[in-house]
C-alpha atoms as a PDB file:
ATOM      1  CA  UNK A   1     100.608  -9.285 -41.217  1.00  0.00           C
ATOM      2  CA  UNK A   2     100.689  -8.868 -37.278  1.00  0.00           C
ATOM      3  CA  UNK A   3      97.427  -8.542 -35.467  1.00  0.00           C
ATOM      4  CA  UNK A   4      97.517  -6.819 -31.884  1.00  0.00           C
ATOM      5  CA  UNK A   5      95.246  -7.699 -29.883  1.00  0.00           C
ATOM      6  CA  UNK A   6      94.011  -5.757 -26.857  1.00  0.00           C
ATOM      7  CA  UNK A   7      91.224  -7.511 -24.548  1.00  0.00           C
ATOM      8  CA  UNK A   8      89.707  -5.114 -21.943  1.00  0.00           C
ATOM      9  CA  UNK A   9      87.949  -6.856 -18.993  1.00  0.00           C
ATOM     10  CA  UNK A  10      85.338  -5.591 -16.409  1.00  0.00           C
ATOM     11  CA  UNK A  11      81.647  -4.442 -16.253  1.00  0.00           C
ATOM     12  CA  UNK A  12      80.076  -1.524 -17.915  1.00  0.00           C
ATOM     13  CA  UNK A  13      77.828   0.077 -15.404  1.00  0.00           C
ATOM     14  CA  UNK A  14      74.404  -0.786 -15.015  1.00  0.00           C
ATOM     15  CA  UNK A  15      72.086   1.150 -17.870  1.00  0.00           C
ATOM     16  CA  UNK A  16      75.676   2.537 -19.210  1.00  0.00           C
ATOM     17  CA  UNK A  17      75.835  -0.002 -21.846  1.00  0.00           C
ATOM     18  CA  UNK A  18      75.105   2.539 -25.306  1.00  0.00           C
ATOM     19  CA  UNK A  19      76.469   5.327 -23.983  1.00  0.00           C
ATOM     20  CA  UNK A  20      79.887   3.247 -23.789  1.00  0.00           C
ATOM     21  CA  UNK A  21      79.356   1.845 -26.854  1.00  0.00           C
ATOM     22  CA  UNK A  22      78.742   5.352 -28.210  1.00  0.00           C
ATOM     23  CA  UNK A  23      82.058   6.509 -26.480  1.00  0.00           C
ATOM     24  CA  UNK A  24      83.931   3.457 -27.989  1.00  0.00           C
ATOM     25  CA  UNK A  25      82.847   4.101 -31.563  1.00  0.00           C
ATOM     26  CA  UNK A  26      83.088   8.290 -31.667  1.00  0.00           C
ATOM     27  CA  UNK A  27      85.991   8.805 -29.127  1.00  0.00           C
ATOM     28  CA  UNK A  28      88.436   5.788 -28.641  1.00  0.00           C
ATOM     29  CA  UNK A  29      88.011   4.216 -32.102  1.00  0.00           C
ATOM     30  CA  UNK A  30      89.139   7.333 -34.274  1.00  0.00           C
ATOM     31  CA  UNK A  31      92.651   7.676 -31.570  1.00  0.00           C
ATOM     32  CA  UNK A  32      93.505   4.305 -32.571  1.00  0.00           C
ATOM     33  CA  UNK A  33      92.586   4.660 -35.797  1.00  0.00           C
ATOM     34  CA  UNK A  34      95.151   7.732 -36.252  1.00  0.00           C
ATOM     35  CA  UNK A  35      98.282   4.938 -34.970  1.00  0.00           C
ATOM     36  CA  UNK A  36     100.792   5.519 -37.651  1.00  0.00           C
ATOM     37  CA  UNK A  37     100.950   2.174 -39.889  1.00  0.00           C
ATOM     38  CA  UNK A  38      97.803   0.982 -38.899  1.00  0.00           C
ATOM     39  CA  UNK A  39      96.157  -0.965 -41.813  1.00  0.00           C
ATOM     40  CA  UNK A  40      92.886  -1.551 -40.165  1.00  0.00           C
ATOM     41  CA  UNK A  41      91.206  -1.318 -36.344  1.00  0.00           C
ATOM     42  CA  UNK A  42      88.346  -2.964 -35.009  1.00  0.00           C
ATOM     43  CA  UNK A  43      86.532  -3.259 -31.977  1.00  0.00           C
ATOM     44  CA  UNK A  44      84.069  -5.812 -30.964  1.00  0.00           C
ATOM     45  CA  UNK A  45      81.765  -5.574 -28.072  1.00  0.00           C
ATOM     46  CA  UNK A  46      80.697  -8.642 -25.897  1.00  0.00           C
ATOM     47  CA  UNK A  47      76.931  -9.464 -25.529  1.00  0.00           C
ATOM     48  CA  UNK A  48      77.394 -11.522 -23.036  1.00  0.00           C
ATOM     49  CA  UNK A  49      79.638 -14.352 -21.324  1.00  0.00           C
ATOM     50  CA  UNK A  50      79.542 -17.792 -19.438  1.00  0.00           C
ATOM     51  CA  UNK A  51      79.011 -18.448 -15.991  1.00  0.00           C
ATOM     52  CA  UNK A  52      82.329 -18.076 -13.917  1.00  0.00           C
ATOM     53  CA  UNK A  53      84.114 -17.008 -16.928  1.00  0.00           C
ATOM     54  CA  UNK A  54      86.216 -13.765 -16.950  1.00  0.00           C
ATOM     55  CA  UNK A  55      84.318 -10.589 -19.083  1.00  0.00           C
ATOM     56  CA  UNK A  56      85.934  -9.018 -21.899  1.00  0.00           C
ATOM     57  CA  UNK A  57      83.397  -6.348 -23.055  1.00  0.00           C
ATOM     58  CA  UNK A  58      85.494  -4.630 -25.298  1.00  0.00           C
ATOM     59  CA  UNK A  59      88.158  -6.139 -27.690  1.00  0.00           C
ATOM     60  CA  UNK A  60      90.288  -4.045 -29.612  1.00  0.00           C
ATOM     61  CA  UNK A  61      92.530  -5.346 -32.838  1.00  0.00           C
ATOM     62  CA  UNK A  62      94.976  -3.521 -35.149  1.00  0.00           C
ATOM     63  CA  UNK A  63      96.267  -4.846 -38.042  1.00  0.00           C
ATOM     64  CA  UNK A  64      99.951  -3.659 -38.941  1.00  0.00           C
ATOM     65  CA  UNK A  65     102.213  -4.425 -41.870  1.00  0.00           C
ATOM     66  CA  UNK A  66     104.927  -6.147 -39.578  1.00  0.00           C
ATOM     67  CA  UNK A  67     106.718  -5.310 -36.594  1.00  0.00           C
ATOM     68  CA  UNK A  68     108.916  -2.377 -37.615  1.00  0.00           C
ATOM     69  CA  UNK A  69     105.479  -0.811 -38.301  1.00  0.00           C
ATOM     70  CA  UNK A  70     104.156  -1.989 -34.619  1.00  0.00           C
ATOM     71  CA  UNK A  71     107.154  -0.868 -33.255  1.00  0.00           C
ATOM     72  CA  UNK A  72     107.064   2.949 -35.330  1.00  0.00           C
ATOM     73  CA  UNK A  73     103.057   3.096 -33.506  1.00  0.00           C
ATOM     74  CA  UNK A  74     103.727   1.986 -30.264  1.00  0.00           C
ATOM     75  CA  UNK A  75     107.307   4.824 -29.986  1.00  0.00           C
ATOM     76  CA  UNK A  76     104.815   7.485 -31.243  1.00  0.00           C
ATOM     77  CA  UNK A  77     103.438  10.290 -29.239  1.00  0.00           C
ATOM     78  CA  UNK A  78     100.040   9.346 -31.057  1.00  0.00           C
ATOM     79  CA  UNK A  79      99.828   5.872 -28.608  1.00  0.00           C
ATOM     80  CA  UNK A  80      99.616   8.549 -25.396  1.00  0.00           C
ATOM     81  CA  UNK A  81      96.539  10.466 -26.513  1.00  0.00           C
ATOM     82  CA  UNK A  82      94.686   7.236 -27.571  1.00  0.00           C
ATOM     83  CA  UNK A  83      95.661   5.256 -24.006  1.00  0.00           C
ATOM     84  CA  UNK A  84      94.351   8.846 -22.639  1.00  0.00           C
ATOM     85  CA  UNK A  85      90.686   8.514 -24.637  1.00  0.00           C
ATOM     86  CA  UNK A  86      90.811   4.939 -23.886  1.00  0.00           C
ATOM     87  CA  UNK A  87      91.322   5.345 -20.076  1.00  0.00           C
ATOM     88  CA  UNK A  88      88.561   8.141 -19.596  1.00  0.00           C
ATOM     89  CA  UNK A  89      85.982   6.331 -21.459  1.00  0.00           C
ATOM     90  CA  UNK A  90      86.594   2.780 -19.383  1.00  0.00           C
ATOM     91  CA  UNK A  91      86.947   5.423 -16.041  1.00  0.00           C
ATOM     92  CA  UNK A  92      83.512   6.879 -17.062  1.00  0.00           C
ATOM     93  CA  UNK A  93      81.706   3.955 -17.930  1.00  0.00           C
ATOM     94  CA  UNK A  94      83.728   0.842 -15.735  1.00  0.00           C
ATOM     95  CA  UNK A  95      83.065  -0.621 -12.844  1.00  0.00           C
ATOM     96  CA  UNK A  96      85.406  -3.113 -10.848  1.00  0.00           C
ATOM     97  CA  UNK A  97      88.971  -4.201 -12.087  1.00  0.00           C
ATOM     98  CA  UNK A  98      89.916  -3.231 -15.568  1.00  0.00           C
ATOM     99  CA  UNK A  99      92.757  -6.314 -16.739  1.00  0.00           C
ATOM    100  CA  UNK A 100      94.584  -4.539 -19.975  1.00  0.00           C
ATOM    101  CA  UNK A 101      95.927  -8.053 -21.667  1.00  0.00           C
ATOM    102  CA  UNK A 102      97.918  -7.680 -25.272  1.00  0.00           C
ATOM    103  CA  UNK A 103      98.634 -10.465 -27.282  1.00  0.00           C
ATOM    104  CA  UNK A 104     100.511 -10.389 -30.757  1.00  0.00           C
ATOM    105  CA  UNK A 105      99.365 -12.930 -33.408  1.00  0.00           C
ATOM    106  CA  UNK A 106     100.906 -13.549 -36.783  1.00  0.00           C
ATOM    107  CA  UNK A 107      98.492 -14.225 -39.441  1.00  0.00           C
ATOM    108  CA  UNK A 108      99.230 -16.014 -42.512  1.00  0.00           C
ATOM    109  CA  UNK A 109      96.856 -16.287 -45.785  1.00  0.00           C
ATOM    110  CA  UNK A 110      96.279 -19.867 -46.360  1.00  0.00           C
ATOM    111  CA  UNK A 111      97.664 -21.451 -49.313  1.00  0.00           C
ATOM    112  CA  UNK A 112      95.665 -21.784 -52.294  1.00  0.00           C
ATOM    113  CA  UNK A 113      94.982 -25.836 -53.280  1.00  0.00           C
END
């Protein structure tokens, strides 16, 4: 299975916080959600972070079959209406820089002793 994940890093605005977690869960969450071959999507909020460490208050993850299926989502028109959702709620609720940062990580089930 391939995970992708997305890390999104800046600062909500002040007193913004559950209104962008509201955003997250009833706009952004369904477009991703509707990627074709997506076998599950998650989002995870940061509560808080060290001192002098970057912020990533939003984490996104998809799960996907393999990468033919990543491949099918990311050449579909679906991927421009859910950056689109995605961009107005971090341009609503975002302050600062916003650092887009996508990793790809292959997860294997462990073997069984």
């Amino acid at each position: 299975m391939i995970t992708r994940y997305a890390l999104f890093e800046g600062k909500v605005k002040d007193g913004e916080t559950l209104a962008f977690r509201q955003a997250v869960l009833e706009t952004v969450l369904p477009k991703w959600k509707a990627f074709p071959g997506a076998l599950d999507v998650r989002v995870s909020f940061a509560e808080k972070r060290d001192d002098g460490a970057p912020e990533f208050p939003l984490i996104l993850a998809i799960n996907y079959r393999d990468m033919a299926a990543v491949d099918a989502a990311l050449a579909s028109p679906v991927r421009a209406e859910s950056r689109a959702a995605t961009e107005a709620v971090l341009t609503r609720y975002f302050e600062g820089r916003i650092h887009h940062h996508v990793t790809i990580a292959n997860e294997f089930p462990l073997a069984k002793a």
